[in-house]
C-alpha atoms as a PDB file:
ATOM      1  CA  UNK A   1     -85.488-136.431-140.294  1.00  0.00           C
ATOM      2  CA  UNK A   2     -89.019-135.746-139.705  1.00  0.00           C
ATOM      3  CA  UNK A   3     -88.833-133.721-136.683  1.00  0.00           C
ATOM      4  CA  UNK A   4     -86.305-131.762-138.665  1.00  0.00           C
ATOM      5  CA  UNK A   5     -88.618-131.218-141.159  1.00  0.00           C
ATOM      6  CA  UNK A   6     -91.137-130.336-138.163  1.00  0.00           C
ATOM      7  CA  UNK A   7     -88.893-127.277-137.016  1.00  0.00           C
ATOM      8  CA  UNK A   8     -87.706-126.413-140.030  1.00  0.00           C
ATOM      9  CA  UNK A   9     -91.977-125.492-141.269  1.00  0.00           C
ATOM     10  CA  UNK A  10     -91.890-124.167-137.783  1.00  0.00           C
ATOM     11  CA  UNK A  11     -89.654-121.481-138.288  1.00  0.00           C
ATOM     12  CA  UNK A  12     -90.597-120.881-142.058  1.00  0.00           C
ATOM     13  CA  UNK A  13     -94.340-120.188-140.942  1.00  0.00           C
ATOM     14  CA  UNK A  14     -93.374-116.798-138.859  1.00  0.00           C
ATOM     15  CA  UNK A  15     -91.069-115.695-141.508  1.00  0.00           C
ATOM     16  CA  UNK A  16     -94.398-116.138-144.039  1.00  0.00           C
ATOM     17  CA  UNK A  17     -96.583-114.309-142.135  1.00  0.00           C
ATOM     18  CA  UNK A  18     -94.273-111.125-141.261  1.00  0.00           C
ATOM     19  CA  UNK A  19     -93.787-111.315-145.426  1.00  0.00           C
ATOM     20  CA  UNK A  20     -97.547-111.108-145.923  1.00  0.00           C
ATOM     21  CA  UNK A  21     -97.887-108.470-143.316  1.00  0.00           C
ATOM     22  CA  UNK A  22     -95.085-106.389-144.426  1.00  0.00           C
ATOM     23  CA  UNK A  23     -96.475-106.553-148.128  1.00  0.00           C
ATOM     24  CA  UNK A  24    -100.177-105.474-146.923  1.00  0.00           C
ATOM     25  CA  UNK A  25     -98.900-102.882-144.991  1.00  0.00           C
ATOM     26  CA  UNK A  26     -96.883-101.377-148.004  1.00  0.00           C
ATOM     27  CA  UNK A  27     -99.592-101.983-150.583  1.00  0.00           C
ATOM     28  CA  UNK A  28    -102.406-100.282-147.883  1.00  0.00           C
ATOM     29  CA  UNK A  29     -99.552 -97.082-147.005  1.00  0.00           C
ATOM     30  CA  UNK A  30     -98.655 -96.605-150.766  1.00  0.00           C
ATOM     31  CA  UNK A  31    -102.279 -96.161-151.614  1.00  0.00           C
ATOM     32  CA  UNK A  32    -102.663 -93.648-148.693  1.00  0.00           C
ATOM     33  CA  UNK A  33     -99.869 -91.869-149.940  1.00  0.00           C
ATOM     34  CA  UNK A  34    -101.144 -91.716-153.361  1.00  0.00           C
ATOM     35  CA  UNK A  35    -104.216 -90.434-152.081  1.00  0.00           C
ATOM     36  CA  UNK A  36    -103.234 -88.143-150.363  1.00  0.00           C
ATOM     37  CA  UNK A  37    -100.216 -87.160-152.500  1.00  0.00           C
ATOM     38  CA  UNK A  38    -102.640 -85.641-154.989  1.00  0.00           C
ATOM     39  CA  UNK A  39    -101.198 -87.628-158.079  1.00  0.00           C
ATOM     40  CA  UNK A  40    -104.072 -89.010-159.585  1.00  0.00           C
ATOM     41  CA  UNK A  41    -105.407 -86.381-162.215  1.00  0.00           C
ATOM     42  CA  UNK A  42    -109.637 -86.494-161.256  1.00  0.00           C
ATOM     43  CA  UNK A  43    -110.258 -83.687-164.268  1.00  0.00           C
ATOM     44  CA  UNK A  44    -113.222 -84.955-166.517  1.00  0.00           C
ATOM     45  CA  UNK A  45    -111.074 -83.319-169.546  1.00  0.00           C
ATOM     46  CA  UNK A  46    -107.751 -85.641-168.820  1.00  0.00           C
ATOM     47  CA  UNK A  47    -108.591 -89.535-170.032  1.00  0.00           C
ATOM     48  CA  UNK A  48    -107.633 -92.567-167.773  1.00  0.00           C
ATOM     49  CA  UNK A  49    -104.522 -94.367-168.768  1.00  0.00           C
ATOM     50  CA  UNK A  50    -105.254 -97.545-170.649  1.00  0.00           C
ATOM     51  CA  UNK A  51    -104.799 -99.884-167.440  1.00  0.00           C
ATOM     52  CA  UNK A  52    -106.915 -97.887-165.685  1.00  0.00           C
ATOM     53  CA  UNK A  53    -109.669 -97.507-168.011  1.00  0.00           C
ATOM     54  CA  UNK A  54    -109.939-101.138-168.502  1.00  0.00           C
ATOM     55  CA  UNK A  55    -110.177-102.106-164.880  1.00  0.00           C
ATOM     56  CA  UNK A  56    -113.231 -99.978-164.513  1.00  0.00           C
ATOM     57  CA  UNK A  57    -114.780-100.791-167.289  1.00  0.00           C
ATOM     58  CA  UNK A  58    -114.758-104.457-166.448  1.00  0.00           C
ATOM     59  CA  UNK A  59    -115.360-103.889-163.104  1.00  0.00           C
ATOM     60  CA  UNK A  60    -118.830-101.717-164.180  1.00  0.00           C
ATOM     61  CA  UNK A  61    -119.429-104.361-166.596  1.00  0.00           C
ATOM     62  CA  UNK A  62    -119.344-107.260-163.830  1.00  0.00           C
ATOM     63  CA  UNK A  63    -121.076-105.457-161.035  1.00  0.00           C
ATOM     64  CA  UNK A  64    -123.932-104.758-163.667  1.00  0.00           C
ATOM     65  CA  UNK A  65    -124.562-108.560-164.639  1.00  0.00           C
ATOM     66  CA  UNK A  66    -124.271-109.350-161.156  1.00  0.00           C
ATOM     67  CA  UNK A  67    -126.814-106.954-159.553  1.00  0.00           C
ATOM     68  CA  UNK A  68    -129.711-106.859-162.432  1.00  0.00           C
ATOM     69  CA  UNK A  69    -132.245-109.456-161.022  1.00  0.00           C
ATOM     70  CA  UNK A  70    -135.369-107.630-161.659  1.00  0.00           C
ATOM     71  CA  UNK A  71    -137.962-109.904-163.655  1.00  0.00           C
ATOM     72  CA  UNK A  72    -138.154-107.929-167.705  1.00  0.00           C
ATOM     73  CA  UNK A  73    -142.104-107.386-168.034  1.00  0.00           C
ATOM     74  CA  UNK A  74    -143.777-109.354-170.872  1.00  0.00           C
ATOM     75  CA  UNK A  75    -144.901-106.110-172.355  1.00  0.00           C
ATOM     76  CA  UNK A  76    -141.638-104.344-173.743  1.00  0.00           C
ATOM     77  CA  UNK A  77    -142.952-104.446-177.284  1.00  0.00           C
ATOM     78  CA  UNK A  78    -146.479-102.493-176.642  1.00  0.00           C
ATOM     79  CA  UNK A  79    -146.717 -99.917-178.672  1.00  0.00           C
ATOM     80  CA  UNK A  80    -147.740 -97.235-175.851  1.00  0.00           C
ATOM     81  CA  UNK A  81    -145.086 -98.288-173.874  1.00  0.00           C
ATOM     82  CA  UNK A  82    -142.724 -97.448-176.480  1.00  0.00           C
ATOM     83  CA  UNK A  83    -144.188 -94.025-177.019  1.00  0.00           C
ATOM     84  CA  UNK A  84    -144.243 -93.346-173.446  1.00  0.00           C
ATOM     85  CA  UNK A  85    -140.466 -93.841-173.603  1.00  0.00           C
ATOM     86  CA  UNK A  86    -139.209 -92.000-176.126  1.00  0.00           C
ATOM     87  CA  UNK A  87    -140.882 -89.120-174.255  1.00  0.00           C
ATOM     88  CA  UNK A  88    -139.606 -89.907-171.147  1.00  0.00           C
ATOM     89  CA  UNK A  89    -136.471 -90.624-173.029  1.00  0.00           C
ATOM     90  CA  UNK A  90    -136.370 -86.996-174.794  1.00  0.00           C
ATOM     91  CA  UNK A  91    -136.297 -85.376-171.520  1.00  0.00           C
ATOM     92  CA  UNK A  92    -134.378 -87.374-169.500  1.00  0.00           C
ATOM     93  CA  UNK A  93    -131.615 -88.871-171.626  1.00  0.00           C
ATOM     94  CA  UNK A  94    -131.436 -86.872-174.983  1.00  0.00           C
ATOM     95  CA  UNK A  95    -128.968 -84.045-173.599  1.00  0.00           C
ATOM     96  CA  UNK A  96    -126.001 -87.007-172.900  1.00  0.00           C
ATOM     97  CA  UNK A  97    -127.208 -89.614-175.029  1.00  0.00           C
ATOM     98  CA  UNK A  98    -128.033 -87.492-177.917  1.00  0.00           C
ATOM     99  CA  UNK A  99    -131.028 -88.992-180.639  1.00  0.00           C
ATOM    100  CA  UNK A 100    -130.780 -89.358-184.090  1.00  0.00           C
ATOM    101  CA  UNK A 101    -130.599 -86.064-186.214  1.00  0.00           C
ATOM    102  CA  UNK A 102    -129.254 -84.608-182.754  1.00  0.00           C
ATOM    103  CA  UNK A 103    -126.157 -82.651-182.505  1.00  0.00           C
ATOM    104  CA  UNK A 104    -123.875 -83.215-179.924  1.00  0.00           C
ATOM    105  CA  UNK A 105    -124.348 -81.538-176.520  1.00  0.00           C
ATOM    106  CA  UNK A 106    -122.096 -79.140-174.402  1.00  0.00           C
ATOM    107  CA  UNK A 107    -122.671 -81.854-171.548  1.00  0.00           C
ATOM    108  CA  UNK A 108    -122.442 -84.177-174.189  1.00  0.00           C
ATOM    109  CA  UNK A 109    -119.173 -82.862-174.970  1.00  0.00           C
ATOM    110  CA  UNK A 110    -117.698 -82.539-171.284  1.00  0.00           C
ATOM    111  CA  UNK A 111    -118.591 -85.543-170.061  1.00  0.00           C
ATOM    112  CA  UNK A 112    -116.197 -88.260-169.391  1.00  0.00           C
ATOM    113  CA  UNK A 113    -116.201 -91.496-170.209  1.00  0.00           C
ATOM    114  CA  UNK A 114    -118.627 -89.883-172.961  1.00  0.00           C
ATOM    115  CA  UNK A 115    -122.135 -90.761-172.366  1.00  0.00           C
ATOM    116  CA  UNK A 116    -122.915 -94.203-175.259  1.00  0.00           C
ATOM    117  CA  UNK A 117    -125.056 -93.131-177.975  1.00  0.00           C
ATOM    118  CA  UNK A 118    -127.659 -95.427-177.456  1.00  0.00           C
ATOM    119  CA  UNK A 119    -129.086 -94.988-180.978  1.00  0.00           C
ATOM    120  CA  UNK A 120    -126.442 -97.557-181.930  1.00  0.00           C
ATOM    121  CA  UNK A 121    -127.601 -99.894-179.697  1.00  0.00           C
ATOM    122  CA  UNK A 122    -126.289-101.291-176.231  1.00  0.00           C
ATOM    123  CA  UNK A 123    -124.869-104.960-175.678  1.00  0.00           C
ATOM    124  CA  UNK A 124    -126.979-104.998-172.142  1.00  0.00           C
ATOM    125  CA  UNK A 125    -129.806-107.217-171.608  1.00  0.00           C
ATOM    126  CA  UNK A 126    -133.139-105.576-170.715  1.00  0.00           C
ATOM    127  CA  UNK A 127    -132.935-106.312-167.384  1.00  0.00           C
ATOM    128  CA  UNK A 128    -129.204-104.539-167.118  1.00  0.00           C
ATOM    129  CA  UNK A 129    -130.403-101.366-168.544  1.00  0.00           C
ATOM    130  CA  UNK A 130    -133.272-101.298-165.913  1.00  0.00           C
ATOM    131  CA  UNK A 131    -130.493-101.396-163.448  1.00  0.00           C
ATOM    132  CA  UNK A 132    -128.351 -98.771-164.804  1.00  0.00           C
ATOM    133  CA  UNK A 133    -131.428 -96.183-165.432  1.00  0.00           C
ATOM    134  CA  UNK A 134    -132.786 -97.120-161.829  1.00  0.00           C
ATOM    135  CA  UNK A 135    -129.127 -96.876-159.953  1.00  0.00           C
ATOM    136  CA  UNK A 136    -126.716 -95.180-162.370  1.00  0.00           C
ATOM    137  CA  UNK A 137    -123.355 -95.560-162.407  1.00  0.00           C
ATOM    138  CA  UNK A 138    -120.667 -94.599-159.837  1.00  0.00           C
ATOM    139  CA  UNK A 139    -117.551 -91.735-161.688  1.00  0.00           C
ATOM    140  CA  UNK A 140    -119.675 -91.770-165.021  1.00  0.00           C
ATOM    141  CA  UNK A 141    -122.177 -88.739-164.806  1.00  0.00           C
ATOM    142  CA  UNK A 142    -125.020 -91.375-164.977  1.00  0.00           C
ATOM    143  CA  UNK A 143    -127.732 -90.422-162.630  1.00  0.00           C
ATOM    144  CA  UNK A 144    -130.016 -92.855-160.469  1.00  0.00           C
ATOM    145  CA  UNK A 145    -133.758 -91.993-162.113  1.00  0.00           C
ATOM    146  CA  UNK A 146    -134.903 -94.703-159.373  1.00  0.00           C
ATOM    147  CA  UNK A 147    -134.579 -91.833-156.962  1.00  0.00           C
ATOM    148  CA  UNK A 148    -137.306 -89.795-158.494  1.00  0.00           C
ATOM    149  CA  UNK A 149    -139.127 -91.850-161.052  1.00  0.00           C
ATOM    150  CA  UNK A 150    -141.407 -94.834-160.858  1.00  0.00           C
ATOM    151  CA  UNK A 151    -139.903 -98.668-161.789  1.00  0.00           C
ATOM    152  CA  UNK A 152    -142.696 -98.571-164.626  1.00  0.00           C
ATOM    153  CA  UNK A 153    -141.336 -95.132-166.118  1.00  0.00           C
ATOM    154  CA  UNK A 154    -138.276 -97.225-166.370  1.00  0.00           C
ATOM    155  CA  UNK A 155    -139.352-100.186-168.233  1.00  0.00           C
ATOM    156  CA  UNK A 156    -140.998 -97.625-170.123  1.00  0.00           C
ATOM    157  CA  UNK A 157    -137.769 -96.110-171.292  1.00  0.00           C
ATOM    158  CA  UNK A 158    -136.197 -99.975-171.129  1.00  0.00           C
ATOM    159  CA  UNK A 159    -138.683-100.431-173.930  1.00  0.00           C
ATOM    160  CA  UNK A 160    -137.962 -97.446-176.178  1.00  0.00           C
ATOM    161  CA  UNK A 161    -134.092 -98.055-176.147  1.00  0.00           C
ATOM    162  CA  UNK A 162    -135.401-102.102-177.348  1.00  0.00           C
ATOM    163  CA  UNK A 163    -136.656-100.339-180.389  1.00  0.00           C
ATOM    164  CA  UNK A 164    -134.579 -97.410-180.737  1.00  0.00           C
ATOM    165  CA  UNK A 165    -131.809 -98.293-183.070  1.00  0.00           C
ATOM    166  CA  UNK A 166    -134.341 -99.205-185.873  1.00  0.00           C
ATOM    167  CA  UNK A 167    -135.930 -95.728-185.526  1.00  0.00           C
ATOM    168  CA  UNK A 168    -135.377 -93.121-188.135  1.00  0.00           C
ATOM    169  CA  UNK A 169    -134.990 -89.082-186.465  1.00  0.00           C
ATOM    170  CA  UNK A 170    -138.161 -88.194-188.661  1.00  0.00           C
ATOM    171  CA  UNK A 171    -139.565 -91.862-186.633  1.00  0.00           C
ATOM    172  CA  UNK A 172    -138.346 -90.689-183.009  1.00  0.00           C
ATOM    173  CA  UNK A 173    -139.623 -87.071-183.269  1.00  0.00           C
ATOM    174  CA  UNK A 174    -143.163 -88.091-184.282  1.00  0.00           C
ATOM    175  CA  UNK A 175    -143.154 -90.599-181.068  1.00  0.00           C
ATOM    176  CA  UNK A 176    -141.818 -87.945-179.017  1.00  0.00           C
ATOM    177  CA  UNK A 177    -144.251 -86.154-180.355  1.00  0.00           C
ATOM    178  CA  UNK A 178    -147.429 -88.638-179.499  1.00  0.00           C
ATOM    179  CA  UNK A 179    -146.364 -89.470-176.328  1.00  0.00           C
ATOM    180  CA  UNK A 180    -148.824 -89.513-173.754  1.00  0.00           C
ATOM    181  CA  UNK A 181    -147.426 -87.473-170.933  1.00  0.00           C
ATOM    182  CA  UNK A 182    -144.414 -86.022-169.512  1.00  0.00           C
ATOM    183  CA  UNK A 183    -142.561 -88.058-166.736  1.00  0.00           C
ATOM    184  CA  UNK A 184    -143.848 -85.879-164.032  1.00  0.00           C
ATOM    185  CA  UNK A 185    -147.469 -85.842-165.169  1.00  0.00           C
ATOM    186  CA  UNK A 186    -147.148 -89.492-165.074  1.00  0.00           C
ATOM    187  CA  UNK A 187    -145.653 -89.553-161.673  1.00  0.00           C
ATOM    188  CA  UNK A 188    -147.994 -87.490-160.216  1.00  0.00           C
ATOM    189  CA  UNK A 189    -150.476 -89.997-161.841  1.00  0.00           C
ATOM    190  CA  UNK A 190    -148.681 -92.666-160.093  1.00  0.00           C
ATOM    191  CA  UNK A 191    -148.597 -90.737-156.844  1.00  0.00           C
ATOM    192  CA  UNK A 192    -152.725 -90.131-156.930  1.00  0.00           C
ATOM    193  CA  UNK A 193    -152.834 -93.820-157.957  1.00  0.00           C
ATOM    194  CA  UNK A 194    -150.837 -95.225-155.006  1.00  0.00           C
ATOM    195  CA  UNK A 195    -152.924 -92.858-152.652  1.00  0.00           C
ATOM    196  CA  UNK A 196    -155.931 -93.822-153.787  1.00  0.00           C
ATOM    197  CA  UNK A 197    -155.173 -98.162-153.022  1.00  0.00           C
ATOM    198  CA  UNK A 198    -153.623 -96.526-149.756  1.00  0.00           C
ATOM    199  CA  UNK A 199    -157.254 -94.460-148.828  1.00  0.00           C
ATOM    200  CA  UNK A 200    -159.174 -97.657-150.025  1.00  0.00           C
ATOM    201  CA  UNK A 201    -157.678-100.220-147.354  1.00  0.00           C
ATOM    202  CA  UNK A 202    -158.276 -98.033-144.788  1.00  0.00           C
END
């Protein structure tokens, strides 16, 4: 009985196997030929199908918590900080994200999924919303500012969009207003700065 049992697995095993094969090779040559088919609609101005638009959002969401290490500072509440945000945030963010007492955008309006208006607030943890300023986000229109800007003129912003929602638009222009410097005076700041250290260990 046994070693009928024996030959009997025997002979199952191969069948398995071609089954598993035959189903990756179908799943792997249907999504060539819906690739290549053209079928999927890529226009910014046609939304995803519910499915669809659920699977990436939970697969942005995940990849997000799972990637945003970076130690938060201790100083997101400092006033200057703030102020040096909302500046940075004016000229960096205000044309998608849109402020308060701001009407929407035309690339507001075109892009797709629509840019959050952070005013309301965001569910991510300081540390996520580093990640997303510093990398952006793949298909969203999201840039990555780590490419051009300084980690602490991204805590900067981290820190505005902490205090954001509680800000009134007569409260965000006057910060706009008093901060200290535009990003790229501040990067070229930066740029001296990290010179300078470089010069003095020569």
């Amino acid at each position: 009985m046994r070693l009928f049992e024996m030959s009997t697995g025997n002979r199952r095993s191969p069948a398995i196997v071609a089954i598993i094969v035959g189903v990756v090779v179908a799943f792997v040559g249907g999504g060539w030929l819906f690739a290549y088919s053209g079928a999927f609609d890529i226009a910014a101005d046609t939304p995803h199908s519910q499915p669809v638009y659920w699977l990436m959002q939970k697969v942005r969401e995940h990849s997000i918590v799972a990637r945003a290490t970076d130690p938060v500072p201790d100083d997101l509440a400092d006033e200057k900080r703030i102020a040096s945000g909302a500046g940075q945030y004016a000229e960096m963010c205000a044309s998608c994200h849109l402020a308060p007492g701001m009407k929407r955008t035309e690339i507001n309006r075109g892009l797709y999924p629509r840019a959050p208006e952070l005013r309301r607030g965001s569910a991510l943890t300081p540390a996520e919303e580093f990640w997303v300023i510093k990398h952006g986000i793949k298909m969203t229109g999201m840039p990555a500012w780590g490419a051009t800007h300084d980690d602490a003129i991204l805590w900067d912003v981290v820190a505005f969009l902490r205090k954001f929602p509680e800000l009134t638009a007569e409260q965000y222009q006057t910060l706009v207003k008093t901060a200290p410097k535009t990003h790229d005076m501040q990067q070229m700041d930066m740029s001296n700065s990290h010179e300078t250290r470089h010069e003095s260990h020569q």
